[in-house]
PDB file of N, CA and C in Angstrom:
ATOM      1  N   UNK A   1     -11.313  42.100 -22.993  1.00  0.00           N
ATOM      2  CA  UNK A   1     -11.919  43.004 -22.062  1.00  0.00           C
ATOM      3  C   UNK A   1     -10.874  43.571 -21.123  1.00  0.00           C
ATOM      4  N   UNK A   2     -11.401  44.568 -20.384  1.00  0.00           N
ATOM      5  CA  UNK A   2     -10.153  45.316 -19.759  1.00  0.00           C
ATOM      6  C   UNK A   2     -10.651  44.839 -18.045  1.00  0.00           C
ATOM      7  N   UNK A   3      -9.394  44.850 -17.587  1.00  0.00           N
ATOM      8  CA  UNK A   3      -9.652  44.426 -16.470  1.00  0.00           C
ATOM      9  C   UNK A   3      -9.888  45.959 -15.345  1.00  0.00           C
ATOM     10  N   UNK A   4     -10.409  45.981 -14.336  1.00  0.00           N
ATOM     11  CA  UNK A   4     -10.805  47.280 -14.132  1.00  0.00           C
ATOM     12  C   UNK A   4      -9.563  47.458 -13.129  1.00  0.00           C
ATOM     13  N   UNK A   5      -9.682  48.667 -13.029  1.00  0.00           N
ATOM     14  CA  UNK A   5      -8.562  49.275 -11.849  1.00  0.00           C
ATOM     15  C   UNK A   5      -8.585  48.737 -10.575  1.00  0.00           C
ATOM     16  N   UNK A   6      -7.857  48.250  -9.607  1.00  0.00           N
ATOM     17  CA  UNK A   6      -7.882  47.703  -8.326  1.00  0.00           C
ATOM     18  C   UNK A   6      -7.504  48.408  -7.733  1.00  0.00           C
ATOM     19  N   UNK A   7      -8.419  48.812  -6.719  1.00  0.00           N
ATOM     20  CA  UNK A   7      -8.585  49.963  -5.382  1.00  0.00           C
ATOM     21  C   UNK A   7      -8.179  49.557  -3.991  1.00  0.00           C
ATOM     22  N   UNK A   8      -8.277  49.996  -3.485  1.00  0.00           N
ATOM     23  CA  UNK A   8      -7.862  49.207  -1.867  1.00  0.00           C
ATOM     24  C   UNK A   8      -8.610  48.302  -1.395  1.00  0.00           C
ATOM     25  N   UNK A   9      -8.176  47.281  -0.879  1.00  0.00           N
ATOM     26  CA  UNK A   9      -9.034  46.114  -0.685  1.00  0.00           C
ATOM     27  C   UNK A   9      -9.183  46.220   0.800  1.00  0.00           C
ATOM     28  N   UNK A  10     -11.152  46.901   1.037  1.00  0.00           N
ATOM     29  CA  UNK A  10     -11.321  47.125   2.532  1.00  0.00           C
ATOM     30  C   UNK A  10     -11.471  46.299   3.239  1.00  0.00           C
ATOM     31  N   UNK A  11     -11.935  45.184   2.570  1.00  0.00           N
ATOM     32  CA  UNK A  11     -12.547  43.917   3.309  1.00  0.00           C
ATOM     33  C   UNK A  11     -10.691  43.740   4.254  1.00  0.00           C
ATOM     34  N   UNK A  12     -10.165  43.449   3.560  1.00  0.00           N
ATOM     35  CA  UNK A  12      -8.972  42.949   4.006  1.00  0.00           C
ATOM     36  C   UNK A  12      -7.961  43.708   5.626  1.00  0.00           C
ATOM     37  N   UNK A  13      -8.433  44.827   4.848  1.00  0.00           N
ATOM     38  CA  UNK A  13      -7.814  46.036   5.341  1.00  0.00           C
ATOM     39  C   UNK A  13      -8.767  46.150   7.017  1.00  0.00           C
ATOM     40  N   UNK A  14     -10.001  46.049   7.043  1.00  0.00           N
ATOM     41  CA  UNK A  14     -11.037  45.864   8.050  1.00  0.00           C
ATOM     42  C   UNK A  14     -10.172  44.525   8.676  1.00  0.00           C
ATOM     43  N   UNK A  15     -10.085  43.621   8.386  1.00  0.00           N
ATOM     44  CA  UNK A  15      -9.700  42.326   8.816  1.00  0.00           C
ATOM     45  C   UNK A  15      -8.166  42.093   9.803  1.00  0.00           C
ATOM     46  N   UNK A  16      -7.188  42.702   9.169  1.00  0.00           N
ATOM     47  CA  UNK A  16      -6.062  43.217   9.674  1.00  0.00           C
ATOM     48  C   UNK A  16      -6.086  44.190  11.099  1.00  0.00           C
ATOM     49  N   UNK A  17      -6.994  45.142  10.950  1.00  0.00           N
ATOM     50  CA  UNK A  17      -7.674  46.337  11.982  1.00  0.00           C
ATOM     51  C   UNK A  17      -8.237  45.285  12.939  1.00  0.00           C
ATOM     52  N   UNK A  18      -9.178  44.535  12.615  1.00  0.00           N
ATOM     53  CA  UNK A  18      -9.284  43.860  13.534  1.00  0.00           C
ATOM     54  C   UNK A  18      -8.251  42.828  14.332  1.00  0.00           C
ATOM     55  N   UNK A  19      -7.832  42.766  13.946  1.00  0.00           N
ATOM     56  CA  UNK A  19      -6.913  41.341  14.807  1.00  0.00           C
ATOM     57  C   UNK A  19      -5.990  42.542  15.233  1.00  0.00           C
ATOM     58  N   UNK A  20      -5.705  43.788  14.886  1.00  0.00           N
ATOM     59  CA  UNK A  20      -4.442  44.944  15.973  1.00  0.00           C
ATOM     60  C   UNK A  20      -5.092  45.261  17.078  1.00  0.00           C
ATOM     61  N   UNK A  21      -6.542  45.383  16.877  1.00  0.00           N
ATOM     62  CA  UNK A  21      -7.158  45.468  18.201  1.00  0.00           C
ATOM     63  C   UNK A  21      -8.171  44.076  18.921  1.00  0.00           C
ATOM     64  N   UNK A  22      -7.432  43.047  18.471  1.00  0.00           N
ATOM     65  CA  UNK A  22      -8.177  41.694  19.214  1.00  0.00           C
ATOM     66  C   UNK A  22      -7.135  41.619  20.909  1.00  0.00           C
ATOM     67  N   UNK A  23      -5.932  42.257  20.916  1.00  0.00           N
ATOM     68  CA  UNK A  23      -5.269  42.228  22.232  1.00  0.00           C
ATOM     69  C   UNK A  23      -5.771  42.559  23.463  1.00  0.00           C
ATOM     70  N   UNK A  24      -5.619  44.670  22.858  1.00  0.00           N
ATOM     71  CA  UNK A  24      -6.118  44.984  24.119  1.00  0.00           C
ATOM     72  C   UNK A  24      -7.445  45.010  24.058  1.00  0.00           C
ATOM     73  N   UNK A  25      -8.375  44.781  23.616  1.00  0.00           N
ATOM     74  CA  UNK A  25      -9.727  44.818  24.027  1.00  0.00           C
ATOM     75  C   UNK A  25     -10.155  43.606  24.496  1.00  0.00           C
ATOM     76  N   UNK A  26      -9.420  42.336  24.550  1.00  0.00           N
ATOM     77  CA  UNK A  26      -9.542  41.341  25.295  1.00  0.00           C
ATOM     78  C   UNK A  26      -8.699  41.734  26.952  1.00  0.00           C
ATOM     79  N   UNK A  27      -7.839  42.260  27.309  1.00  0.00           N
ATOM     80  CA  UNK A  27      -7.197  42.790  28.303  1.00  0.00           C
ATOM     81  C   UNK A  27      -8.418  43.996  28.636  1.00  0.00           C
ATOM     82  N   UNK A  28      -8.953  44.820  28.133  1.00  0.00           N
ATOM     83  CA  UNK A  28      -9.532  45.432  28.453  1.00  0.00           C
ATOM     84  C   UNK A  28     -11.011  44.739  29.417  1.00  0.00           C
ATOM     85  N   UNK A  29     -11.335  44.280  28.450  1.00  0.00           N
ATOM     86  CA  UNK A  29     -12.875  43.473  29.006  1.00  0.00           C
ATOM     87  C   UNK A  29     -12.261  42.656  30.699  1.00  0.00           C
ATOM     88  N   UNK A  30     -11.186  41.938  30.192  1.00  0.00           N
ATOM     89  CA  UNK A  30     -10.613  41.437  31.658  1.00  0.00           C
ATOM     90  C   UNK A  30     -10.678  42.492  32.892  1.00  0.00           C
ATOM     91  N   UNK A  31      -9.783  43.332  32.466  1.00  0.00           N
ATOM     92  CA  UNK A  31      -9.257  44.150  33.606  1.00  0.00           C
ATOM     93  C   UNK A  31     -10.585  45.179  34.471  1.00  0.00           C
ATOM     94  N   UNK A  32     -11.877  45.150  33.144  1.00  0.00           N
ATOM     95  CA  UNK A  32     -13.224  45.762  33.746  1.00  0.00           C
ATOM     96  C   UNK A  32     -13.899  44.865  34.684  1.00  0.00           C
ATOM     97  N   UNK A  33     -13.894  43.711  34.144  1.00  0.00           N
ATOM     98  CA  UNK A  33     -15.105  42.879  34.555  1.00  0.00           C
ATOM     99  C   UNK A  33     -14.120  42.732  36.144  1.00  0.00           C
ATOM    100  N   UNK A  34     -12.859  42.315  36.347  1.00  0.00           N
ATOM    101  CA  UNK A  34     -12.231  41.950  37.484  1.00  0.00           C
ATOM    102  C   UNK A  34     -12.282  43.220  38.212  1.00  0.00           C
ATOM    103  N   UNK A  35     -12.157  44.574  37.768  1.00  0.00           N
ATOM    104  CA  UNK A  35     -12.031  45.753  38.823  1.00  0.00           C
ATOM    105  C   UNK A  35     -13.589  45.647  39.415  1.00  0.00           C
ATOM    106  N   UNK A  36     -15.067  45.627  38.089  1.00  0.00           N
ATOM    107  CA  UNK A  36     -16.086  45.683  38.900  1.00  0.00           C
ATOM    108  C   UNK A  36     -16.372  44.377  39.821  1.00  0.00           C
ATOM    109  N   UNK A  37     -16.133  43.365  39.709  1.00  0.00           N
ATOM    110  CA  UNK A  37     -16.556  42.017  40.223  1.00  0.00           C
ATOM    111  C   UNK A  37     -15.796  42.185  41.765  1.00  0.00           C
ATOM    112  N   UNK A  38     -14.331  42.877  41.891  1.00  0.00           N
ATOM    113  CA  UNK A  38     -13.907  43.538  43.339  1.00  0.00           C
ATOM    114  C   UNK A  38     -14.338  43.933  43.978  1.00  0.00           C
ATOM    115  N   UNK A  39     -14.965  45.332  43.497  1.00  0.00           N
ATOM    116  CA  UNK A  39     -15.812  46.259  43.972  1.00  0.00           C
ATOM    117  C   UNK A  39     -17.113  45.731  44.431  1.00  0.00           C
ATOM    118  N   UNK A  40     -17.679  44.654  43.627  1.00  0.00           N
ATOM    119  CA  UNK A  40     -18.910  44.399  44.191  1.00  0.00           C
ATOM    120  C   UNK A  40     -18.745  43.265  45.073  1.00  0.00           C
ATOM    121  N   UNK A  41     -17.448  42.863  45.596  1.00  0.00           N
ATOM    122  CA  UNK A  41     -17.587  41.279  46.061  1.00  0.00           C
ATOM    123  C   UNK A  41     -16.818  41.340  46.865  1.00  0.00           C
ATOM    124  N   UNK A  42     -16.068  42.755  47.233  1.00  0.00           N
ATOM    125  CA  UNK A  42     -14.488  43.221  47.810  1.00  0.00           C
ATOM    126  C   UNK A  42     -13.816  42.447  48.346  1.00  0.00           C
ATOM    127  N   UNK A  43     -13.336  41.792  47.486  1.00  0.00           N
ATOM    128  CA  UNK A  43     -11.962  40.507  47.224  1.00  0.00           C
ATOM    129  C   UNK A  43     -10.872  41.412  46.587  1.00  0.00           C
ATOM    130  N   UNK A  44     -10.621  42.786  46.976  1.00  0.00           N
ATOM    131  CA  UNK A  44      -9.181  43.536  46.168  1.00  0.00           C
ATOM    132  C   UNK A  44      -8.115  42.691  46.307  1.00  0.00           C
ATOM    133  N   UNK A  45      -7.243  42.650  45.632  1.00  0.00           N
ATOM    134  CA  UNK A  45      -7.299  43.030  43.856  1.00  0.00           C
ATOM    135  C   UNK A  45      -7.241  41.526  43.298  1.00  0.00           C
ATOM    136  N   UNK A  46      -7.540  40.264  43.910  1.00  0.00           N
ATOM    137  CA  UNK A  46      -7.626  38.996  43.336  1.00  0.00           C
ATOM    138  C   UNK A  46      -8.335  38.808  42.026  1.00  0.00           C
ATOM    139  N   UNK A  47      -9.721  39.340  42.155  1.00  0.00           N
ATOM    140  CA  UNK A  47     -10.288  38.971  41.045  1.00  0.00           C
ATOM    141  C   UNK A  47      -9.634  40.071  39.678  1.00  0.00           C
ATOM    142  N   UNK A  48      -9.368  40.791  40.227  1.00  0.00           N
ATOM    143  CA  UNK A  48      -8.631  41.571  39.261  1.00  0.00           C
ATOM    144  C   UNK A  48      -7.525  41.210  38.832  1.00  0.00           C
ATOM    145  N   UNK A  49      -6.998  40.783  39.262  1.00  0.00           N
ATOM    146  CA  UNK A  49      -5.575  40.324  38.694  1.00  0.00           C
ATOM    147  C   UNK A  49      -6.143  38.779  37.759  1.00  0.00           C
ATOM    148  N   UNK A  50      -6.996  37.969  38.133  1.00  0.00           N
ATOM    149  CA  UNK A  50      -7.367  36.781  37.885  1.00  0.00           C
ATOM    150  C   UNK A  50      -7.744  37.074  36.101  1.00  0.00           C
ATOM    151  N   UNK A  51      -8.843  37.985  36.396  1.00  0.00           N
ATOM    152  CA  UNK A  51      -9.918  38.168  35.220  1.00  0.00           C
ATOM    153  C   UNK A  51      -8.394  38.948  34.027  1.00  0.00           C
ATOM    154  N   UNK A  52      -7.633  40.017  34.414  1.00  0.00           N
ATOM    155  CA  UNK A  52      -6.495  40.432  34.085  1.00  0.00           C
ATOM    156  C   UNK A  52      -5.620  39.276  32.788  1.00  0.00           C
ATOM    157  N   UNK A  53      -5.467  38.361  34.132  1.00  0.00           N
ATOM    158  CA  UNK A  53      -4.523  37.488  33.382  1.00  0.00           C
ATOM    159  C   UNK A  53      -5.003  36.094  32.150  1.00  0.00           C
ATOM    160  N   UNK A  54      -6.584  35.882  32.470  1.00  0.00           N
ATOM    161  CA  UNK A  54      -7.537  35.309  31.516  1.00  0.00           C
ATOM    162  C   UNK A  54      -7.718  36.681  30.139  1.00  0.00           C
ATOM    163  N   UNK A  55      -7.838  37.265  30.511  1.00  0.00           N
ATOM    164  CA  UNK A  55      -7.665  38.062  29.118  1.00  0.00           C
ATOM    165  C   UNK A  55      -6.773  38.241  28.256  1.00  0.00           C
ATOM    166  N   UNK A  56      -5.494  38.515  28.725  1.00  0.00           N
ATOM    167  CA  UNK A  56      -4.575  38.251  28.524  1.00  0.00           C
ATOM    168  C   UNK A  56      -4.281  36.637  27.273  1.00  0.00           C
ATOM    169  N   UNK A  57      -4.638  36.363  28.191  1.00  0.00           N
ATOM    170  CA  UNK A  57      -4.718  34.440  27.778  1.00  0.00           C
ATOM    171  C   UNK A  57      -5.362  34.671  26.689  1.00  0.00           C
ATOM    172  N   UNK A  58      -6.645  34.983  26.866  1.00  0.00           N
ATOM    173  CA  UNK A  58      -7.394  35.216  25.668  1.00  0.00           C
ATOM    174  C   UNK A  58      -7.711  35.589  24.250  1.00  0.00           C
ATOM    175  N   UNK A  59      -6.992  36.949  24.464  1.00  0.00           N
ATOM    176  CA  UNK A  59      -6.188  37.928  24.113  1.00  0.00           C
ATOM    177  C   UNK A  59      -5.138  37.051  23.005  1.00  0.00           C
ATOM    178  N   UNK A  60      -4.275  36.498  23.832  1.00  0.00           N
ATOM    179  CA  UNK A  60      -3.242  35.731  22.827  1.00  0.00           C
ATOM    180  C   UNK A  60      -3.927  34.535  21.861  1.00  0.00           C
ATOM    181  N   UNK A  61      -4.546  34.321  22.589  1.00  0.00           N
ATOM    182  CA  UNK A  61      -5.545  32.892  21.920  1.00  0.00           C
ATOM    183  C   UNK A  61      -6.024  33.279  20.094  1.00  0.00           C
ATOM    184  N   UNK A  62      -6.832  34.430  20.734  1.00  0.00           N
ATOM    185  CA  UNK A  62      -7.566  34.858  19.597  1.00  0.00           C
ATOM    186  C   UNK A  62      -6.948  35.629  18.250  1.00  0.00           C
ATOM    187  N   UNK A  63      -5.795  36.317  18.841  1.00  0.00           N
ATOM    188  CA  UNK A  63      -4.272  37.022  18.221  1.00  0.00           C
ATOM    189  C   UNK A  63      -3.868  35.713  17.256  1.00  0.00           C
ATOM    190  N   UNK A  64      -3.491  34.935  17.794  1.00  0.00           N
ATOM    191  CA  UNK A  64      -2.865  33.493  17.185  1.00  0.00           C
ATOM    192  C   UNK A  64      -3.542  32.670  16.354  1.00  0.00           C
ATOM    193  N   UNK A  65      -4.865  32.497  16.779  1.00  0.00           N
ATOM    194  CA  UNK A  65      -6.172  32.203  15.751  1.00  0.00           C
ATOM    195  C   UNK A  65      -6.002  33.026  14.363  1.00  0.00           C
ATOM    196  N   UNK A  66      -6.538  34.093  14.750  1.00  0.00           N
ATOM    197  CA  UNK A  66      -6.631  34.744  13.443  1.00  0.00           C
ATOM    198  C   UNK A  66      -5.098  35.488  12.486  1.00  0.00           C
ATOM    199  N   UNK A  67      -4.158  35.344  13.446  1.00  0.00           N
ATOM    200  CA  UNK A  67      -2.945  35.200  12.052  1.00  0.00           C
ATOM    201  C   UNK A  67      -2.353  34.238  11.747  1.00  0.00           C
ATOM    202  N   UNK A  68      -2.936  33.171  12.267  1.00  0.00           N
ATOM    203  CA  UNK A  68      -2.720  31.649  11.961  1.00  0.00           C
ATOM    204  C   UNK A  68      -3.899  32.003  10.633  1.00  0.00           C
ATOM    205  N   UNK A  69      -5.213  32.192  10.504  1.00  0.00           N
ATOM    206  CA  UNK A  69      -5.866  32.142   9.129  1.00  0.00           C
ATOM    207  C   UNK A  69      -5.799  32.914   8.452  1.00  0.00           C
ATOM    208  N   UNK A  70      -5.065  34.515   8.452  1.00  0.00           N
ATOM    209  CA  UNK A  70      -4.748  35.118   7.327  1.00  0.00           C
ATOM    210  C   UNK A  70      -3.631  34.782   7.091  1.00  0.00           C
ATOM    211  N   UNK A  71      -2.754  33.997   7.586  1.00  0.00           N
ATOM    212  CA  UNK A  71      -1.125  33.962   6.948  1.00  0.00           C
ATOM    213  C   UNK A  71      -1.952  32.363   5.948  1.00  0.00           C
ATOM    214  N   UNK A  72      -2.615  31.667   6.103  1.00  0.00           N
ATOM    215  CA  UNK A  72      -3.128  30.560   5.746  1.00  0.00           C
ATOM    216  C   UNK A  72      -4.019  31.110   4.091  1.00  0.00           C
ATOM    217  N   UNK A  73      -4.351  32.140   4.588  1.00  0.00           N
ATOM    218  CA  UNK A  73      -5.937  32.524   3.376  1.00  0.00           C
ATOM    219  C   UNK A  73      -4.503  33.563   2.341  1.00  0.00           C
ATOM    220  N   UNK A  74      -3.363  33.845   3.407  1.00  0.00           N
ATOM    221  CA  UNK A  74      -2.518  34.561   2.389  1.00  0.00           C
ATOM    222  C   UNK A  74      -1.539  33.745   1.101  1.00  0.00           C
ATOM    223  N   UNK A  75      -1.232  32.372   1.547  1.00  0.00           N
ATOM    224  CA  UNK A  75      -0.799  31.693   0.823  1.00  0.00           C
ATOM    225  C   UNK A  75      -1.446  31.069   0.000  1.00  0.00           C
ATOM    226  N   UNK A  76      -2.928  31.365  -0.285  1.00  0.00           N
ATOM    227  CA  UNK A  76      -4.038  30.875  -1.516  1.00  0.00           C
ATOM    228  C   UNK A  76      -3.434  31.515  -2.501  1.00  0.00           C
ATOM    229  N   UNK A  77      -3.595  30.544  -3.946  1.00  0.00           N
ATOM    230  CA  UNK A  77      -3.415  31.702  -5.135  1.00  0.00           C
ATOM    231  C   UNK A  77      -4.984  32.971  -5.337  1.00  0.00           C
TER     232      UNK A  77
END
């Protein structure tokens, strides 16, 4: 039997996309929630910098997670 043509593999390709944008949208969510939580609590710029630097954190956490399991799912045969 013939094996069929192999096309771009989206699943994968989706998966990669995700983890380029697992950074800033963890920095992002930080840097919102700390600008509004200021504004409503006016502690400038503490909580902002706080919520900032937990994202950040986060940010790396989740970065490191997930190319810790595709470099892992990449070395499967």
């Amino acid at each position: 039997m013939a094996d069929k043509p192999q096309g771009p593999d989206y699943r994968r390709l989706a998966e990669l996309t995700s983890i380029g944008l697992m950074l800033p949208s963890s920095i992002a969510v930080g840097l919102f929630m700390g600008y509004f939580l200021d504004r409503w609590l006016g502690t400038h710029p503490w909580l902002l910098l706080v919520f900032t630097v937990l994202g950040i954190a986060s940010g790396l956490i989740s970065l490191l997670r997930a190319l810790k399991k595709e470099l892992k799912d990449d070395t499967k045969p």
